[in-house]
C-alpha atoms as a PDB file:
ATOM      1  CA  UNK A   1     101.523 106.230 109.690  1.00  0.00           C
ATOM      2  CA  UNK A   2     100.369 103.126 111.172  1.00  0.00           C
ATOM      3  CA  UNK A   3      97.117 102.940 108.957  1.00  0.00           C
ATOM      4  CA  UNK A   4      99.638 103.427 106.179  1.00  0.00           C
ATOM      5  CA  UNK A   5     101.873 100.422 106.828  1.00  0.00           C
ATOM      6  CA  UNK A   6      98.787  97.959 107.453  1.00  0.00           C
ATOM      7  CA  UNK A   7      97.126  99.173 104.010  1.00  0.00           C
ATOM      8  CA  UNK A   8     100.401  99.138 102.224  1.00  0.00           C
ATOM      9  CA  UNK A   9     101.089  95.251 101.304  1.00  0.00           C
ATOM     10  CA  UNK A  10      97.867  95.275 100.020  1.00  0.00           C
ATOM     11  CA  UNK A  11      97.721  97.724  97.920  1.00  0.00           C
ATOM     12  CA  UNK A  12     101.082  96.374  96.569  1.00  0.00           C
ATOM     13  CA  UNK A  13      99.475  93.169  95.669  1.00  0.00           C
ATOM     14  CA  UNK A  14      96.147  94.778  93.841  1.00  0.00           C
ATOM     15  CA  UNK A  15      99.220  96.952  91.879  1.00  0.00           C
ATOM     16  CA  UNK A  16     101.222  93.703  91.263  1.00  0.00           C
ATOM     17  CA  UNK A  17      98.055  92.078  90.170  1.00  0.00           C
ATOM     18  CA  UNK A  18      96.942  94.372  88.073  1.00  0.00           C
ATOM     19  CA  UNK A  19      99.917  94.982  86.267  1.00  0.00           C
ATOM     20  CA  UNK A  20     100.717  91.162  85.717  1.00  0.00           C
ATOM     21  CA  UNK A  21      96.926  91.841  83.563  1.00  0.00           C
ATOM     22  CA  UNK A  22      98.077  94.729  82.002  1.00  0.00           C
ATOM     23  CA  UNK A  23     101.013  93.839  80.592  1.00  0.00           C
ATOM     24  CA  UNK A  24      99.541  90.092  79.585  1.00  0.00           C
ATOM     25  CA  UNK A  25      96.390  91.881  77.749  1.00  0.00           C
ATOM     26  CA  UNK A  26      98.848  93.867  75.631  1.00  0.00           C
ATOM     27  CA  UNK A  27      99.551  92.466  71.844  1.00  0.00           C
ATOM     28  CA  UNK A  28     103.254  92.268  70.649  1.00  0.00           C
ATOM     29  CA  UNK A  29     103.539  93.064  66.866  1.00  0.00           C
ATOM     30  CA  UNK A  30     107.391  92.797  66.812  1.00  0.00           C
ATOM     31  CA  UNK A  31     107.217  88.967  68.104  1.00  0.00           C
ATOM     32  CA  UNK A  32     110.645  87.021  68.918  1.00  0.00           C
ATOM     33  CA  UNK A  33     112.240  87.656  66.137  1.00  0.00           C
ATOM     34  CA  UNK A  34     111.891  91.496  66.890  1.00  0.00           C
ATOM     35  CA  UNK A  35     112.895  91.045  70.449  1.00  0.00           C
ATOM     36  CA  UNK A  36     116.567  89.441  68.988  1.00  0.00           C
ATOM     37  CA  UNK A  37     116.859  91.861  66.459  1.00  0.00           C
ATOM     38  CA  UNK A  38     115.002  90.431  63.580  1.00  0.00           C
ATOM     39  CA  UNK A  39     112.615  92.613  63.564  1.00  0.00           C
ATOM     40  CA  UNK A  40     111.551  94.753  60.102  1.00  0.00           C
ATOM     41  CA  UNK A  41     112.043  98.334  60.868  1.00  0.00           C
ATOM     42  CA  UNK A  42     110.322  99.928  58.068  1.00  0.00           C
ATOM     43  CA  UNK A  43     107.259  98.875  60.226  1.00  0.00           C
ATOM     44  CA  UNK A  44     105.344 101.138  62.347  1.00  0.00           C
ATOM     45  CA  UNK A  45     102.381 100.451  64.744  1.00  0.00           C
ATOM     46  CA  UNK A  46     100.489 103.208  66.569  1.00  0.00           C
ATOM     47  CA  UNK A  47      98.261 102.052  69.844  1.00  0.00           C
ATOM     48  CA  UNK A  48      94.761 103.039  69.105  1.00  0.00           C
ATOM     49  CA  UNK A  49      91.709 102.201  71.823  1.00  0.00           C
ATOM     50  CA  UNK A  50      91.777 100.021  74.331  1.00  0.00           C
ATOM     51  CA  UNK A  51      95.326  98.923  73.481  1.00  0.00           C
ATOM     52  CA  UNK A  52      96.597 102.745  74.132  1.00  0.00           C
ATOM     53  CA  UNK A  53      94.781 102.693  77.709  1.00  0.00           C
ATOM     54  CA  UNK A  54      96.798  99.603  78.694  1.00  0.00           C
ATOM     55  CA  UNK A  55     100.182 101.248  77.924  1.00  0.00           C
ATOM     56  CA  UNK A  56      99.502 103.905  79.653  1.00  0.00           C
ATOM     57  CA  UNK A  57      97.461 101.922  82.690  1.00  0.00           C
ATOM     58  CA  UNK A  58     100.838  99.702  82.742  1.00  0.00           C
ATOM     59  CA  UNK A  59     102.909 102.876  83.172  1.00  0.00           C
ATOM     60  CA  UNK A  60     101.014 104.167  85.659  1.00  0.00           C
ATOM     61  CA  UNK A  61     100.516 101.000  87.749  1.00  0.00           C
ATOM     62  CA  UNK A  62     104.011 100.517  87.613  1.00  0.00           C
ATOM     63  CA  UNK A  63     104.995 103.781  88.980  1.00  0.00           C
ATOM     64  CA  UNK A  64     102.652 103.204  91.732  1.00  0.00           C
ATOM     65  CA  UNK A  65     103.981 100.324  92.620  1.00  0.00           C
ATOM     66  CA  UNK A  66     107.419 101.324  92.456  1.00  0.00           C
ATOM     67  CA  UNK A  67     106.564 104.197  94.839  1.00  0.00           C
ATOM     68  CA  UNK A  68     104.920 101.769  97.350  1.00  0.00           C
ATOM     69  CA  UNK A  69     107.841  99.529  97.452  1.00  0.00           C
ATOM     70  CA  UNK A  70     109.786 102.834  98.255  1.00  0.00           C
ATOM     71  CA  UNK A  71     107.775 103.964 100.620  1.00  0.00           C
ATOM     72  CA  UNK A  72     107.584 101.059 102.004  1.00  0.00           C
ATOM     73  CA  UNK A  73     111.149 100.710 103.013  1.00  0.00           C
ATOM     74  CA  UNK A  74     110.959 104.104 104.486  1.00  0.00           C
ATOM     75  CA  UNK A  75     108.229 103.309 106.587  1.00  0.00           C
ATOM     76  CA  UNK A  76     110.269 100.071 107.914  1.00  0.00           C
ATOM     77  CA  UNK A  77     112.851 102.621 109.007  1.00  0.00           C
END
């Protein structure tokens, strides 16, 4: 458990870090305008490629990380 808490804050940072890429790599089609409401809803976009791998990576990272930050409070216990 010891290992654990030393490796912990650093895997949190490579998680942070990689998710800070992850979620600046992706493309927004909807813009401003669709983040306030604007938006045209007769469109529809479907991730293809590389774009599909970072929604998913960005889920996944962020679950990890959420799950370190939880286990690292119960390791401060």
């Amino acid at each position: 458990m010891h290992l654990i808490a030393k490796i912990l804050p650093y895997a949190q940072i490579v998680f942070s870090v990689v998710l800070i890429i992850a979620i600046l790599l992706q493309q927004s089609a909807a813009g401003l305008g669709g983040a306030l409401g604007g938006g045209d809803d007769t469109f529809h976009h479907t991730r293809r490629g590389f774009e599909k791998f970072l929604f998913y990576l960005s889920i996944v990272i962020g679950i990890l990380f959420a799950l370190s930050a939880f286990l690292a409070i119960i390791i401060k216990r």
